[in-house]
Every structure is written in structure tokens, then in C-alpha cells.
PDB file of N, CA and C in Angstrom:
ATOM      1  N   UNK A   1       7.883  -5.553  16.176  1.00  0.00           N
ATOM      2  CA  UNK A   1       8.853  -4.618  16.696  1.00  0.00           C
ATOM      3  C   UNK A   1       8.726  -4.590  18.218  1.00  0.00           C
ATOM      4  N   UNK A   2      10.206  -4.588  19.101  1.00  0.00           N
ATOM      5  CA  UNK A   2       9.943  -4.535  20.492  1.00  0.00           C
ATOM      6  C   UNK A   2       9.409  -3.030  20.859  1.00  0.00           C
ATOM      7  N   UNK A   3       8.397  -3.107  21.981  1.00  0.00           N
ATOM      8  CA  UNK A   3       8.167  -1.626  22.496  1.00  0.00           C
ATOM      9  C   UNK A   3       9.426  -1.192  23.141  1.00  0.00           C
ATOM     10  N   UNK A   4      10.153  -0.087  22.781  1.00  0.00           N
ATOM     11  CA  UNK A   4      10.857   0.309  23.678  1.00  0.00           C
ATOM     12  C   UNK A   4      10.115   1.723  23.869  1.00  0.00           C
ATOM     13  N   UNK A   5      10.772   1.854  25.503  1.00  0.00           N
ATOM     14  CA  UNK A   5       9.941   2.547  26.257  1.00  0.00           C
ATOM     15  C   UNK A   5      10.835   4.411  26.602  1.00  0.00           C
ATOM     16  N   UNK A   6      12.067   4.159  26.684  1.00  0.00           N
ATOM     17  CA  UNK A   6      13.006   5.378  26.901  1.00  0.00           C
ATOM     18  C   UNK A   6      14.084   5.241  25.590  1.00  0.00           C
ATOM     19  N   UNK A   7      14.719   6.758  25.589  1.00  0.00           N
ATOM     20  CA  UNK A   7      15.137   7.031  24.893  1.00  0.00           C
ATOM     21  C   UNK A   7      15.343   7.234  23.801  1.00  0.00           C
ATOM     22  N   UNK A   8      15.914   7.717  22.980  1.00  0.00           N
ATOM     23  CA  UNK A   8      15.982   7.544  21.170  1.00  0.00           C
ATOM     24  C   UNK A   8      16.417   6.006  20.278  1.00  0.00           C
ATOM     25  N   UNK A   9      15.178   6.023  19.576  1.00  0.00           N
ATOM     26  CA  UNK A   9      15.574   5.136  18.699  1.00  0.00           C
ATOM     27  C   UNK A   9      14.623   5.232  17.183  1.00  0.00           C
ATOM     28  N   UNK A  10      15.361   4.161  16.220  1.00  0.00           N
ATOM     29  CA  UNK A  10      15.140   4.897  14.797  1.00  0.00           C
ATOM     30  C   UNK A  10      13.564   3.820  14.714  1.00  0.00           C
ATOM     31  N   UNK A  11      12.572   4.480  13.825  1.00  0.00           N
ATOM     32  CA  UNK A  11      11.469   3.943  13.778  1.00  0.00           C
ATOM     33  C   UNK A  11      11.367   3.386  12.268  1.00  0.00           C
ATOM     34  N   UNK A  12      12.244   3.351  11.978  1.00  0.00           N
ATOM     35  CA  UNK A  12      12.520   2.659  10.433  1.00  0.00           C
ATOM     36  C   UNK A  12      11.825   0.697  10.580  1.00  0.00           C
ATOM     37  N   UNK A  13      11.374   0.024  10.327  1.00  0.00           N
ATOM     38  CA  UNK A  13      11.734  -1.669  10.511  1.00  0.00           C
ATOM     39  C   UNK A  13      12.642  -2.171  10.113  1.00  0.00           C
ATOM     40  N   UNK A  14      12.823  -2.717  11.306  1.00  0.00           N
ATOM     41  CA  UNK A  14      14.222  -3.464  11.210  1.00  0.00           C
ATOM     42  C   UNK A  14      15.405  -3.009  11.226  1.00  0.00           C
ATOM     43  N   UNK A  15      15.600  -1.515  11.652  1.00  0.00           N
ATOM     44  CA  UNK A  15      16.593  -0.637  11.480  1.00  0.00           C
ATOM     45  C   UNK A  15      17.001  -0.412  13.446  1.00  0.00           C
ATOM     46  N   UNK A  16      18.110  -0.927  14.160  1.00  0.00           N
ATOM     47  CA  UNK A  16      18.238  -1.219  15.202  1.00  0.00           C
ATOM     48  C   UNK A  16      19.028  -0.424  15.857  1.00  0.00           C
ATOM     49  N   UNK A  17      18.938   1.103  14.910  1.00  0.00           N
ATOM     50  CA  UNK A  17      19.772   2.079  15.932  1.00  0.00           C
ATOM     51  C   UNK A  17      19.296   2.597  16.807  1.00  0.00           C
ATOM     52  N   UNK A  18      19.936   2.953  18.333  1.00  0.00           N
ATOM     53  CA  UNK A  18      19.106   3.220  19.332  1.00  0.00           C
ATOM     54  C   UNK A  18      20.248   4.455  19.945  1.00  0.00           C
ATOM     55  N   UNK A  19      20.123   5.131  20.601  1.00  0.00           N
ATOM     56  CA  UNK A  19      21.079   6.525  21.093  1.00  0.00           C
ATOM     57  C   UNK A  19      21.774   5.529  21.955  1.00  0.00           C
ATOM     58  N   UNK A  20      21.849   4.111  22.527  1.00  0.00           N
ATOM     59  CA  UNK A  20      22.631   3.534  23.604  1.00  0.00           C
ATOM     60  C   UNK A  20      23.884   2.527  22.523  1.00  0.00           C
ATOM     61  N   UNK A  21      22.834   2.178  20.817  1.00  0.00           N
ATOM     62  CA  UNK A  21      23.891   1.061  20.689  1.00  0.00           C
ATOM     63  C   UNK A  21      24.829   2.067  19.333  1.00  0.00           C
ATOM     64  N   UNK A  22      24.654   2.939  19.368  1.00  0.00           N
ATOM     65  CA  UNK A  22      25.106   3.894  18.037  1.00  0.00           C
ATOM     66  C   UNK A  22      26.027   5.196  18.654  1.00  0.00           C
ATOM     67  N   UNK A  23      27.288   5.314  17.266  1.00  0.00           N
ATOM     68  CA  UNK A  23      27.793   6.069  17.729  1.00  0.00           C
ATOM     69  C   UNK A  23      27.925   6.797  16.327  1.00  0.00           C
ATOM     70  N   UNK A  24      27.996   8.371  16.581  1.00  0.00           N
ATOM     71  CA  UNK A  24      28.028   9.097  15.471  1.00  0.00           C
ATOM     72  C   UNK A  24      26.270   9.344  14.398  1.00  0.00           C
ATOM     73  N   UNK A  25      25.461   8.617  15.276  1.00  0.00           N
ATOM     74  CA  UNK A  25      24.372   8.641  14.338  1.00  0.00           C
ATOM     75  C   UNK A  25      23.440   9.798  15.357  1.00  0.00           C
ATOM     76  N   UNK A  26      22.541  10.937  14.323  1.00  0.00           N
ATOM     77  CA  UNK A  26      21.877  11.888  14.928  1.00  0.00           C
ATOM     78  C   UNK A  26      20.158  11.154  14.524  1.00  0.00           C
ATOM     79  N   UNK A  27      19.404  11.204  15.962  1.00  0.00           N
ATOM     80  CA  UNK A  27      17.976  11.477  15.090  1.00  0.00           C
ATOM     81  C   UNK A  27      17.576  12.120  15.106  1.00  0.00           C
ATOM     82  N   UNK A  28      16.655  12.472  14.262  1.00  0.00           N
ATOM     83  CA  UNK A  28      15.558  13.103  13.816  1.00  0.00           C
ATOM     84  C   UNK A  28      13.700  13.505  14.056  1.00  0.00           C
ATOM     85  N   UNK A  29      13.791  14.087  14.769  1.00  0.00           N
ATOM     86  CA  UNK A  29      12.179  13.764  14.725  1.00  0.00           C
ATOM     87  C   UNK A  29      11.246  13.991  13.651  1.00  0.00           C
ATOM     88  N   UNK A  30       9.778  14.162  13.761  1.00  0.00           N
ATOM     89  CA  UNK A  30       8.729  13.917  12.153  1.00  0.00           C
ATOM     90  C   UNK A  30       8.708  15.534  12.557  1.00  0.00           C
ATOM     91  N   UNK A  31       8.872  16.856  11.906  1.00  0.00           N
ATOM     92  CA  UNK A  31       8.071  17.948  11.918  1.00  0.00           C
ATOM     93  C   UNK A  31       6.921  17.929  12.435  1.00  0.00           C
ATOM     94  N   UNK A  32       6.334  18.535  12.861  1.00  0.00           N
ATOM     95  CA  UNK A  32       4.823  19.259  13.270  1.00  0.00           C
ATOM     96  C   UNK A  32       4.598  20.222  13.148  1.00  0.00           C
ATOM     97  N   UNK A  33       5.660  21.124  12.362  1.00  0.00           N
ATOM     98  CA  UNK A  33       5.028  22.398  12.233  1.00  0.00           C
ATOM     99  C   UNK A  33       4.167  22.251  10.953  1.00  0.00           C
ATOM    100  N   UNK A  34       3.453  23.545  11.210  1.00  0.00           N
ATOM    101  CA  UNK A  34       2.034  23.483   9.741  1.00  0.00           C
ATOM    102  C   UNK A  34       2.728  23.784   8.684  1.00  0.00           C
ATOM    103  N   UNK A  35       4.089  24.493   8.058  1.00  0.00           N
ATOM    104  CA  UNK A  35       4.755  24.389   7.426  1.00  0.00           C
ATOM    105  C   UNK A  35       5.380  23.646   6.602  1.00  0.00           C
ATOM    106  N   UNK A  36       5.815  23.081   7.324  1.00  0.00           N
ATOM    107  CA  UNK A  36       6.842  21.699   7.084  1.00  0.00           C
ATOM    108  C   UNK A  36       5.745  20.242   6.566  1.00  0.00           C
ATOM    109  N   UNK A  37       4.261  20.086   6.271  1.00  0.00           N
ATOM    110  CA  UNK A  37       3.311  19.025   6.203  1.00  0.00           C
ATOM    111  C   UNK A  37       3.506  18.775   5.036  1.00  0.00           C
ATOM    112  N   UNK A  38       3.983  18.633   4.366  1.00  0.00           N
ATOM    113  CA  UNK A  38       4.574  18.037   2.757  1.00  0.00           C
ATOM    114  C   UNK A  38       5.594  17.623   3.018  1.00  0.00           C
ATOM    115  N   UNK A  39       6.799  18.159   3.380  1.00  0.00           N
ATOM    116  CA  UNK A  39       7.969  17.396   4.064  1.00  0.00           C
ATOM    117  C   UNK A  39       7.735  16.057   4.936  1.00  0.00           C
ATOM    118  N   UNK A  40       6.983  16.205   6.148  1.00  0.00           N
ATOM    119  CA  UNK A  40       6.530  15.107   7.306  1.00  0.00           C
ATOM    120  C   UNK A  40       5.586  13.916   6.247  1.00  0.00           C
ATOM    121  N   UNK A  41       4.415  14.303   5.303  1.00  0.00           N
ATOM    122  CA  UNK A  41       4.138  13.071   4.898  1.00  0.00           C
ATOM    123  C   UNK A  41       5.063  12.431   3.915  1.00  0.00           C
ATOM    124  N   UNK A  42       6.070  12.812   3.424  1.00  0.00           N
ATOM    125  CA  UNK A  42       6.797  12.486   1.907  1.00  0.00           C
ATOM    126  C   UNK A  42       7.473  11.459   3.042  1.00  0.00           C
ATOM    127  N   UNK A  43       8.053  11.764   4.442  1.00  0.00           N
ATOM    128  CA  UNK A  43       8.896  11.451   5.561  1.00  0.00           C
ATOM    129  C   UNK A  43       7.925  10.053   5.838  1.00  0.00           C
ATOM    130  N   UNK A  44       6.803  10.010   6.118  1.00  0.00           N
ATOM    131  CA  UNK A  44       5.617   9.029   6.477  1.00  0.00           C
ATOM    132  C   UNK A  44       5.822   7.839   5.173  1.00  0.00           C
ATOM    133  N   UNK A  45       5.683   8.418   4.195  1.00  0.00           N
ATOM    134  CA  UNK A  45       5.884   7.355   2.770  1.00  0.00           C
ATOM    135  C   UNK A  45       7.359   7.120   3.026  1.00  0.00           C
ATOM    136  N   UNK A  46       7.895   7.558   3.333  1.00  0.00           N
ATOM    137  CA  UNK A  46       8.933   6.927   2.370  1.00  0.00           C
ATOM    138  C   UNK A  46       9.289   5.662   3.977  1.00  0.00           C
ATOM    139  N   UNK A  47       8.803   6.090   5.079  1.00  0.00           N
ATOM    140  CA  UNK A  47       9.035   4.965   6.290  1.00  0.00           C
ATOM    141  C   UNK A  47       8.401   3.478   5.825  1.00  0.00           C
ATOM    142  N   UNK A  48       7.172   4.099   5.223  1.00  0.00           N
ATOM    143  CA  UNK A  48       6.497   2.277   4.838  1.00  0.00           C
ATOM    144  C   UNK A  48       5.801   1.984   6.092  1.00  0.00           C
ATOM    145  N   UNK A  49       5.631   2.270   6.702  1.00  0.00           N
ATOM    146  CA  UNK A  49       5.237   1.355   7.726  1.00  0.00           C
ATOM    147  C   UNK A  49       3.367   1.079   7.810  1.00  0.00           C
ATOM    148  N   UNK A  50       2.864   0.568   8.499  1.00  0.00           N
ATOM    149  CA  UNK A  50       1.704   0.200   8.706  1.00  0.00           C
ATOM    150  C   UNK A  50       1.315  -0.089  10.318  1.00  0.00           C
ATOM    151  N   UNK A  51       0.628  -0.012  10.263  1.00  0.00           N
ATOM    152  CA  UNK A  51      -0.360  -0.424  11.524  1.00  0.00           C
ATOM    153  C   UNK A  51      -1.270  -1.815  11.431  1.00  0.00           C
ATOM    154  N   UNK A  52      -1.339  -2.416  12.302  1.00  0.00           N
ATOM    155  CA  UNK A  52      -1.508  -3.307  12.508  1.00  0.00           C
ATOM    156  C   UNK A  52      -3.019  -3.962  11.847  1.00  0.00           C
ATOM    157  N   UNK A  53      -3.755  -2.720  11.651  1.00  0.00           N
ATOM    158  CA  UNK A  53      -5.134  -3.186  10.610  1.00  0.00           C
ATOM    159  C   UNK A  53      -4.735  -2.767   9.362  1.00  0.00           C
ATOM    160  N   UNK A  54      -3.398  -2.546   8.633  1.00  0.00           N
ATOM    161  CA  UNK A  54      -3.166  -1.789   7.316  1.00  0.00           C
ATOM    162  C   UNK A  54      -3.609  -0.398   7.282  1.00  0.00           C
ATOM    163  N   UNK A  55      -3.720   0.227   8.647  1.00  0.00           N
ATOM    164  CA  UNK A  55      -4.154   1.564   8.091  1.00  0.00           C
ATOM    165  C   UNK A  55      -2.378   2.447   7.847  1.00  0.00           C
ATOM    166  N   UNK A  56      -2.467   3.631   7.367  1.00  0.00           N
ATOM    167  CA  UNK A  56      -1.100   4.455   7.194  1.00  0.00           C
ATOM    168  C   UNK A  56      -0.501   4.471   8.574  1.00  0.00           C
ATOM    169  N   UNK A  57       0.513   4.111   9.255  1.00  0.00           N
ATOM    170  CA  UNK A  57       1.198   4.656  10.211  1.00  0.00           C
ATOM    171  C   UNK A  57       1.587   6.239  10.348  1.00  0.00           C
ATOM    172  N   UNK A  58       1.298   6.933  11.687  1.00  0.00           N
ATOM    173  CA  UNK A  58       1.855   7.744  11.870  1.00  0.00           C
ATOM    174  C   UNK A  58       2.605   8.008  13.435  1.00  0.00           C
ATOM    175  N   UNK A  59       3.404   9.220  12.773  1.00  0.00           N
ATOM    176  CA  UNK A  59       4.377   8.701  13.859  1.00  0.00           C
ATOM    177  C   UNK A  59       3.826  10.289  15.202  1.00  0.00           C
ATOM    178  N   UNK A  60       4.376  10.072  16.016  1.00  0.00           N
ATOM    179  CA  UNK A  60       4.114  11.224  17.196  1.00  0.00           C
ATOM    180  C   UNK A  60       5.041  11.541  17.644  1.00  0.00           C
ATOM    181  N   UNK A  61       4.766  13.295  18.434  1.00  0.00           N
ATOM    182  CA  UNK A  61       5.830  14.055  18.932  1.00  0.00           C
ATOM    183  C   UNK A  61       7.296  13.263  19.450  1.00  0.00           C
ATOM    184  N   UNK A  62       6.962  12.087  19.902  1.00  0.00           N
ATOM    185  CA  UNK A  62       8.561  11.211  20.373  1.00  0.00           C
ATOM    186  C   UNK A  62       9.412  11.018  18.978  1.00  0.00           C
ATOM    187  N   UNK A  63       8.657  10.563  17.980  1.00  0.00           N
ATOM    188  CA  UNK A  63       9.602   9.697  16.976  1.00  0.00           C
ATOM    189  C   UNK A  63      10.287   9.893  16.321  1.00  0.00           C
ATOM    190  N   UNK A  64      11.459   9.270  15.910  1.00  0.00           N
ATOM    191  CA  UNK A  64      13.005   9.868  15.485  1.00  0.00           C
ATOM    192  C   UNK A  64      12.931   8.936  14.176  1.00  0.00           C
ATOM    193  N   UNK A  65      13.592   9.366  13.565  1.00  0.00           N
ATOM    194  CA  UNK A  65      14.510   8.617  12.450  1.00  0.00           C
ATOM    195  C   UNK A  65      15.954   8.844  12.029  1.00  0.00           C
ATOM    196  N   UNK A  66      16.175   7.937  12.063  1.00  0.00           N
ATOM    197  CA  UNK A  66      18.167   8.175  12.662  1.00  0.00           C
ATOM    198  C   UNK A  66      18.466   8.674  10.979  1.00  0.00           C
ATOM    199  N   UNK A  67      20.046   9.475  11.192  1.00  0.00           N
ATOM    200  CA  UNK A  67      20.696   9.794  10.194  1.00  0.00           C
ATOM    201  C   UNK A  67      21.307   8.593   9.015  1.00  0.00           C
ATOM    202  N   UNK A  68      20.857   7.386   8.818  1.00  0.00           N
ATOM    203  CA  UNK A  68      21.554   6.537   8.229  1.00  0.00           C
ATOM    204  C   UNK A  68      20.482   6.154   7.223  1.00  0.00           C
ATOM    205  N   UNK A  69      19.489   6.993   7.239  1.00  0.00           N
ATOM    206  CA  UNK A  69      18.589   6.747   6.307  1.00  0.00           C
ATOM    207  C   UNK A  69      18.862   8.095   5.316  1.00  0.00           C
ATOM    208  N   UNK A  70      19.230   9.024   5.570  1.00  0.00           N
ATOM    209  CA  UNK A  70      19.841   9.880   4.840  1.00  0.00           C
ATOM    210  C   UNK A  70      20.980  10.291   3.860  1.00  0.00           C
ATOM    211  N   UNK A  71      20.591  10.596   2.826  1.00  0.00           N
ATOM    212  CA  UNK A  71      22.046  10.917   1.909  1.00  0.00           C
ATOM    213  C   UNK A  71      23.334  11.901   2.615  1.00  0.00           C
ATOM    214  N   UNK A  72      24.433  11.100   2.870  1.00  0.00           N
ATOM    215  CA  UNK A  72      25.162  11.645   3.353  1.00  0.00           C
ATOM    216  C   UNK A  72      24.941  11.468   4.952  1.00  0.00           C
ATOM    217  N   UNK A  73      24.006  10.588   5.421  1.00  0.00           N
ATOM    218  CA  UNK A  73      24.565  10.861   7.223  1.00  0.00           C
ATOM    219  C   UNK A  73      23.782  11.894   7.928  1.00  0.00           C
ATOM    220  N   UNK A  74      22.829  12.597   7.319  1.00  0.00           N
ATOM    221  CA  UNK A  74      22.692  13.938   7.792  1.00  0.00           C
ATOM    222  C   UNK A  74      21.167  14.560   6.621  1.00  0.00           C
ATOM    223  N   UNK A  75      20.225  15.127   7.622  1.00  0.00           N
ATOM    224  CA  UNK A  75      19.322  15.491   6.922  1.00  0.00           C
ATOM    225  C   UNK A  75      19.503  16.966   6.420  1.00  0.00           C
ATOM    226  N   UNK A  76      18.799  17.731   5.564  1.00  0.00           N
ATOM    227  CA  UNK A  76      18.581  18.918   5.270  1.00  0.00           C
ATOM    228  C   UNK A  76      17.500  19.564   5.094  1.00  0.00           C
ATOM    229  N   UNK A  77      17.680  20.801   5.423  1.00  0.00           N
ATOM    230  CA  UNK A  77      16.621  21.398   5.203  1.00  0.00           C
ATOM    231  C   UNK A  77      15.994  22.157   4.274  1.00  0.00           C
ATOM    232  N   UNK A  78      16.932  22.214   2.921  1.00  0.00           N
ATOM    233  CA  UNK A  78      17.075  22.260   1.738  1.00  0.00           C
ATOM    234  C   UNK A  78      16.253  21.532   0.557  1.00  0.00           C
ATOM    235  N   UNK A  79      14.623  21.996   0.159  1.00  0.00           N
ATOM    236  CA  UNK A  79      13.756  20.674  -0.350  1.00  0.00           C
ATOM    237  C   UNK A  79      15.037  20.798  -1.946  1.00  0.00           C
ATOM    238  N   UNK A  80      15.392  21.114  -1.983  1.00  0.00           N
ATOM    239  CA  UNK A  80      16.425  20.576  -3.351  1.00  0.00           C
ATOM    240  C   UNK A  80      17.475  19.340  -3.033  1.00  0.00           C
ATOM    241  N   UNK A  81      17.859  19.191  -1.824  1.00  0.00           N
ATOM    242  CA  UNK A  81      18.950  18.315  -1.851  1.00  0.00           C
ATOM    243  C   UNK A  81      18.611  17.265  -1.496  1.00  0.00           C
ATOM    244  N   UNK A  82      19.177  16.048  -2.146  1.00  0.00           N
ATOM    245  CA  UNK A  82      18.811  14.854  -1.978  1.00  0.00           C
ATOM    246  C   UNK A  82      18.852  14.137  -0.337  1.00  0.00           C
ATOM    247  N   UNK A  83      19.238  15.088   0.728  1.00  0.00           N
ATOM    248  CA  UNK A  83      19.274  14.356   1.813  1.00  0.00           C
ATOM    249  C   UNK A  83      17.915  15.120   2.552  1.00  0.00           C
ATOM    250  N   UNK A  84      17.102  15.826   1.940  1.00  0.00           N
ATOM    251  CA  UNK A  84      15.858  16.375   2.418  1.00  0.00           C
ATOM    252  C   UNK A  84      14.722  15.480   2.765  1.00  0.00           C
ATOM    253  N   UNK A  85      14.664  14.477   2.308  1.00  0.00           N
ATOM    254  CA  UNK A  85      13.915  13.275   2.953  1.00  0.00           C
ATOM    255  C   UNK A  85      14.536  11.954   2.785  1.00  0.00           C
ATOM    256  N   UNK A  86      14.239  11.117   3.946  1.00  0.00           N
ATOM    257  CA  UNK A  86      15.170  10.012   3.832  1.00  0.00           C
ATOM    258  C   UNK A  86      15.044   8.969   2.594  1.00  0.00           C
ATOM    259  N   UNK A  87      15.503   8.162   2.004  1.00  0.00           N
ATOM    260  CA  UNK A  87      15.730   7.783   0.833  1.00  0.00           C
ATOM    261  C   UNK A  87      16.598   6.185   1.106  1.00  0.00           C
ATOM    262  N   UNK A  88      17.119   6.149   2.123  1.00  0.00           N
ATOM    263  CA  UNK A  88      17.890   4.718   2.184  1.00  0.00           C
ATOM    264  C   UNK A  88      17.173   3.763   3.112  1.00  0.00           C
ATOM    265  N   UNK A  89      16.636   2.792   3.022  1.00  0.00           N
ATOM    266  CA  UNK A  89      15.745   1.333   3.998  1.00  0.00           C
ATOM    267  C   UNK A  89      16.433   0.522   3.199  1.00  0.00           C
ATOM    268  N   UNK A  90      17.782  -0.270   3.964  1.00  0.00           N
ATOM    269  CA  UNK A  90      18.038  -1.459   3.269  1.00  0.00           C
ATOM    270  C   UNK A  90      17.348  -2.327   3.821  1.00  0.00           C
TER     271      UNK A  90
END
């Protein structure tokens, strides 16, 4: 993955939306509140990602995940509705 250094972009792999080449797409950042820590790791699994020795990736206060990983375009804050954690990585 290229480092990019400014602005928003989705931390999905291989997913190349960025706030400069997208239009209509919102991101998202990971929660940090102490609340919300069942939400943020379900958010961590379902990204996949890894680190470079196989340990779990995690993501920090910058990182977004764009709306196109979401049911419907759009996250919720609703743990009943299916757009409450992202669900789409083609």
C-alpha cells in the first residue's frame, strides 16, 4: 500500500477512495471511545488487514473507512442495522 501522507483516505486494501478522487463518498473514522470497543474491534475484523509480521492491524486516531463499505452508502449507529459495521470488501 502507498503511504499517503494528507488527507482522507479509505484504509480498506485495495480500496482507492481518497477525499480528492471521490465524490459523494463520507469517511469514517475507528471509534475510541471506551464505549463504542466492541463496535471498533468487530470494525478491525471485518478490515482484514495485517501488519507486516502477521500481527492484528490497528488502526489510529487518523483512520477512515469510506462509506462504500457500508450497507446502503452510509454507516449507523444503530447495533441492529445491517449498515452498523462495514460488511462489503470486494
Amino acid at each position: 500500500m502507498n503511504k499517503r501522507t494528507y488527507g482522507k483516505f479509505c484504509c480498506v486494501v485495495n480500496c482507492k477512495n481518497t477525499q480528492y478522487n471521490t465524490k459523494n463518498v463520507h469517511f469514517y473514522s475507528f471509534s475510541m471511545k471506551p464505549h463504542t470497543v466492541e463496535q471498533r474491534e468487530k470494525w478491525i475484523k471485518g478490515v482484514r488487514r495485517r501488519n507486516a509480521d502477521g500481527s492484528l492491524w490497528q488502526p489510529n486516531k487518523y483512520t477512515k473507512i469510506c462509506s462504500e463499505h457500508f450497507i446502503g452508502n452510509a454507516k449507523s449507529e444503530h447495533p441492529l442495522s445491517p449498515s452498523f459495521l462495514p460488511t462489503i470488501f470486494l
